[in-house]
Protein backbone atom coordinates (compact mmCIF):
# COMPACT_ATOMS: atom_id res chain seq x y z
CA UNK A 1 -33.13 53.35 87.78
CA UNK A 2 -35.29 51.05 85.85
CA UNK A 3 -34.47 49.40 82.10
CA UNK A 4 -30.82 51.32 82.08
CA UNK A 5 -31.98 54.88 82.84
CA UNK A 6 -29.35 56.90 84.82
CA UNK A 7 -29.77 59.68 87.40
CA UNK A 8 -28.40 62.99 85.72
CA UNK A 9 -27.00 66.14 87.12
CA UNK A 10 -26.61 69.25 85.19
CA UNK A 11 -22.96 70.28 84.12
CA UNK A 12 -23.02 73.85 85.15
CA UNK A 13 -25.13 73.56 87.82
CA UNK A 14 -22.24 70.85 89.50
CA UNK A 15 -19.18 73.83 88.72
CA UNK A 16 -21.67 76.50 89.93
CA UNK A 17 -22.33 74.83 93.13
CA UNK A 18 -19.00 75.90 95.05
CA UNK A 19 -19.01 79.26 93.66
CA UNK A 20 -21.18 81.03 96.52
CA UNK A 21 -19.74 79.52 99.68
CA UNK A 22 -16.46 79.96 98.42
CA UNK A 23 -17.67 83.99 97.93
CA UNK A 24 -19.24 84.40 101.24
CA UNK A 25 -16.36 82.52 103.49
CA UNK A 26 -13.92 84.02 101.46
CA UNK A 27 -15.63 87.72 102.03
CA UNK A 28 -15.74 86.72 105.62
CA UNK A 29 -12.45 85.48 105.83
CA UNK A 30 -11.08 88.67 104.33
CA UNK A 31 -13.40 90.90 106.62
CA UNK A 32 -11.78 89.36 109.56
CA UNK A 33 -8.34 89.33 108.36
CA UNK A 34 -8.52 93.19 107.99
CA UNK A 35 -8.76 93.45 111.84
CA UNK A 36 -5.55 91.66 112.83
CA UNK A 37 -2.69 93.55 111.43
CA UNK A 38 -0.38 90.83 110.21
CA UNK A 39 2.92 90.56 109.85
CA UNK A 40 3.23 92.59 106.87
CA UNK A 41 0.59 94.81 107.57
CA UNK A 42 -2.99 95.86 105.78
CA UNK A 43 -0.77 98.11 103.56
CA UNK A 44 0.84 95.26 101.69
CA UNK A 45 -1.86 92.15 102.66
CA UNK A 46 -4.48 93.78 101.31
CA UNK A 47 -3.65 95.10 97.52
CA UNK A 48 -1.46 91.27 97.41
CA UNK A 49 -5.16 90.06 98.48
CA UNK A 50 -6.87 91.67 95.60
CA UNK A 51 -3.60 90.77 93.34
CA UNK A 52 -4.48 87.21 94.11
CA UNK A 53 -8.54 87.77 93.54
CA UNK A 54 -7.73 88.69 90.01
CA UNK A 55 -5.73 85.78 89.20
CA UNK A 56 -7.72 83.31 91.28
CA UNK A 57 -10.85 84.63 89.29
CA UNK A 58 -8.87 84.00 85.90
CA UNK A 59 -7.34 80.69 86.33
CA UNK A 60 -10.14 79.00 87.98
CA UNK A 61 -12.19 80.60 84.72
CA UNK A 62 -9.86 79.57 82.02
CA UNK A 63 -8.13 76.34 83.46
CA UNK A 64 -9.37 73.06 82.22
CA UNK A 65 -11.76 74.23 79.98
CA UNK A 66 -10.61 71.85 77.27
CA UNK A 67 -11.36 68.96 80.00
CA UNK A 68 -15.31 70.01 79.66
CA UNK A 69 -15.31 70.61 75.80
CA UNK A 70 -14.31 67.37 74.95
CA UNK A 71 -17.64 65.07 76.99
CA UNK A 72 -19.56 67.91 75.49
CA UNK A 73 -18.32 67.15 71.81
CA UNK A 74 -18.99 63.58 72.40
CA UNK A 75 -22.22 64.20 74.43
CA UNK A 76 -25.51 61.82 73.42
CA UNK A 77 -29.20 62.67 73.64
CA UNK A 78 -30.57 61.67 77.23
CA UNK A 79 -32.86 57.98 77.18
CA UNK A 80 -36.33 58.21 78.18
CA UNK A 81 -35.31 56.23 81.27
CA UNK A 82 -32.58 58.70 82.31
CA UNK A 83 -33.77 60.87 85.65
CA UNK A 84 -32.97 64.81 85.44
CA UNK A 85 -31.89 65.59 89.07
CA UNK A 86 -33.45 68.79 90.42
CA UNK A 87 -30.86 71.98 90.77
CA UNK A 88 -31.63 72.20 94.82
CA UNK A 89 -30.59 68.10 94.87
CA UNK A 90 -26.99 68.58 92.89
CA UNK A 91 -26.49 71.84 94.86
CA UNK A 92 -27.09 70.05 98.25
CA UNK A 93 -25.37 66.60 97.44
CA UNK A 94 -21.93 68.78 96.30
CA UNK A 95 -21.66 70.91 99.21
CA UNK A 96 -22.46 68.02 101.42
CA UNK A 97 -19.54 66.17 99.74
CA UNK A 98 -17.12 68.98 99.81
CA UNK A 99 -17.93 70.42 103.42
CA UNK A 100 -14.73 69.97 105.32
CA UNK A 101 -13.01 71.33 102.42
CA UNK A 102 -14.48 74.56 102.44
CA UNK A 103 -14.11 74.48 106.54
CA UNK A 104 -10.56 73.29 106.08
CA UNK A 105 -10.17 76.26 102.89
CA UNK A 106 -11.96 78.79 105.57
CA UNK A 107 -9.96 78.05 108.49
CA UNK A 108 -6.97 78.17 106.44
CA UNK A 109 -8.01 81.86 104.75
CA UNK A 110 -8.63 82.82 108.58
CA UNK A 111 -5.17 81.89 109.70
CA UNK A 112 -3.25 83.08 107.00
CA UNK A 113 -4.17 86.89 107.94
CA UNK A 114 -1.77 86.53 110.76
CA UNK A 115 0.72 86.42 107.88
CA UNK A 116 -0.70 88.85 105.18
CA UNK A 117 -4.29 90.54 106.17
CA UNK A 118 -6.95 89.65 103.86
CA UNK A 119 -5.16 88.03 101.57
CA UNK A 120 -6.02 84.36 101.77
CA UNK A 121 -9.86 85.36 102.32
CA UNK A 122 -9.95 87.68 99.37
CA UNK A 123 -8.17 84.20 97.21
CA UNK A 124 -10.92 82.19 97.80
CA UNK A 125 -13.43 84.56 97.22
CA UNK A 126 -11.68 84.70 93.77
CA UNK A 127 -12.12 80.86 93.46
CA UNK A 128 -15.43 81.57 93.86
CA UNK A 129 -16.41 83.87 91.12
CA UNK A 130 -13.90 81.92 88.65
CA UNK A 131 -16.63 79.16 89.60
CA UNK A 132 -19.41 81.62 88.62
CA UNK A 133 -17.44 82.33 85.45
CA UNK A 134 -16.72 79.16 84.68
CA UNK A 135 -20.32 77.70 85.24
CA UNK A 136 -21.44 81.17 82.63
CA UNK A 137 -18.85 79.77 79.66
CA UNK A 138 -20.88 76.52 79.82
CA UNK A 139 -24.06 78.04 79.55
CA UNK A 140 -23.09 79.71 76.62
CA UNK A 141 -21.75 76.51 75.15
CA UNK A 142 -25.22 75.32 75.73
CA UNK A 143 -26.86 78.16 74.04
CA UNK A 144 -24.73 77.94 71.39
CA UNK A 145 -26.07 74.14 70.69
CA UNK A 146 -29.19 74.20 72.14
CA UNK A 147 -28.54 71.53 74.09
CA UNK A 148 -28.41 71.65 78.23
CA UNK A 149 -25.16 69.51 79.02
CA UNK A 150 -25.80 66.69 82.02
CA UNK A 151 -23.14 64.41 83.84
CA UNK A 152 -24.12 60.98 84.59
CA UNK A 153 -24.46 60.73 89.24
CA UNK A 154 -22.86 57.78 89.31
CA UNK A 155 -19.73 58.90 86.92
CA UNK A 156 -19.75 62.07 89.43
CA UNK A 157 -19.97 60.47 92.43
CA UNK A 158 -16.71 58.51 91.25
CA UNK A 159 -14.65 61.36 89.82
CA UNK A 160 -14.94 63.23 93.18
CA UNK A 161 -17.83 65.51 92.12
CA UNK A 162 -16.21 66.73 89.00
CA UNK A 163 -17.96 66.60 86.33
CA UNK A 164 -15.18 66.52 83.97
CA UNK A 165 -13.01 63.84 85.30
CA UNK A 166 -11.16 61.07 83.38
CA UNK A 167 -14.52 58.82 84.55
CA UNK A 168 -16.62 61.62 82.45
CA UNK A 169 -16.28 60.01 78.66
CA UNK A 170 -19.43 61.99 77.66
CA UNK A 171 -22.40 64.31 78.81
CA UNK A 172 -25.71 64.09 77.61
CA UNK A 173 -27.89 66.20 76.26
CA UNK A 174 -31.96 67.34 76.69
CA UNK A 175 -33.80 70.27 75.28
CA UNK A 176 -32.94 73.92 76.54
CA UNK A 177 -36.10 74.02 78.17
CA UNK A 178 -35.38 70.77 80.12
CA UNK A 179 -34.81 70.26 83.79
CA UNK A 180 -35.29 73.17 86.71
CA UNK A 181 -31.93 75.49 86.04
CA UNK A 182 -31.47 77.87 83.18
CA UNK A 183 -28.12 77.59 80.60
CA UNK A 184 -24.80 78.05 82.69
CA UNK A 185 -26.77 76.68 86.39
CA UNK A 186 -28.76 79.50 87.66
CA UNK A 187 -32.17 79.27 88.98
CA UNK A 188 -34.86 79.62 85.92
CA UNK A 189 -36.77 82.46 85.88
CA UNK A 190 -40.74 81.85 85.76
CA UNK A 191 -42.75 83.47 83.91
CA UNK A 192 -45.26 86.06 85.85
CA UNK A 193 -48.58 84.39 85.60
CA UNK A 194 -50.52 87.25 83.18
């Protein structure tokens, strides 16, 4: 970047960006673990599954939220050199990053339906919409300032591809209307053409 600007990725965009493959291999995960009986059997691994949906859903939600609050607090307007990075880009770069962890977090939710059917699928699937969750409490922190909340690539690319690690001392901030993704990391609708 030229005269100090900095490449910047969108907050929610960043926690949102796990939350769908974690969904879909956990709802495949689960799908096949219904076929093999288990050790246990469908009749306990499957209501223990959707047990452990709920509270994988509601700790990944709630669970370091102070962690993001804080950067946002302490966030600064953007610099007219800084570089908003497209929602496709930060989507592709983290599940690049994190791909043998999902395979590794898919393989595992496959094998463990030898043990309890369905179970280990139907947890990360619950990871996944805590993600979704998550990424829709930021957006409404960013309604509620009109501001759009954006992590520093280089301070992400360090912390591991969270955007709230100890390396993240402070987001920054651009319009509402800024960038490609809407508050909380979704795709932003466009307007019909009248």
């Amino acid at each position: 970047m030229t005269r100090g600007g900095h490449g910047l990725a969108r907050v929610a965009v960043v926690v949102r960006a796990g939350a769908a493959p974690l969904w879909w291999l956990g709802v495949v995960a689960a799908g096949a673990g219904v076929l093999v009986p288990g050790l246990t059997g469908r009749r306990i691994g499957v209501p223990a599954g959707a047990a452990l949906f709920l509270v994988a859903a509601a700790v990944v939600a709630y669970w370091g939220r102070e962690r993001y609050r804080a950067p946002a607090q302490r966030a600064v307007r953007a610099g007219r050199h800084d570089v908003l990075q497209d929602r496709a880009v930060t989507v592709r770069n983290w599940r690049r990053a994190h791909r043998w962890w999902l395979l590794l977090a898919f393989l595992a939710a496959l094998g463990s339906a030898f043990a309890a059917p369905a179970t280990g699928g139907l947890l990360l699937a619950g990871c996944g919409v805590g993600l979704w969750l998550k990424a829709a409490w930021i957006g409404r922190l960013e309604q509620d300032d009109e501001v759009l909340l954006w992590v520093r690539v280089d301070r992400l690319r360090a912390g591991a591809g969270r955007p709230a690690g100890r390396r993240v001392e402070a987001y920054r901030t651009t319009g509402i209307a800024a960038g490609d993704a809407a508050p909380g990391g979704s795709r932003r609708k466009v307007a019909a053409a009248a």
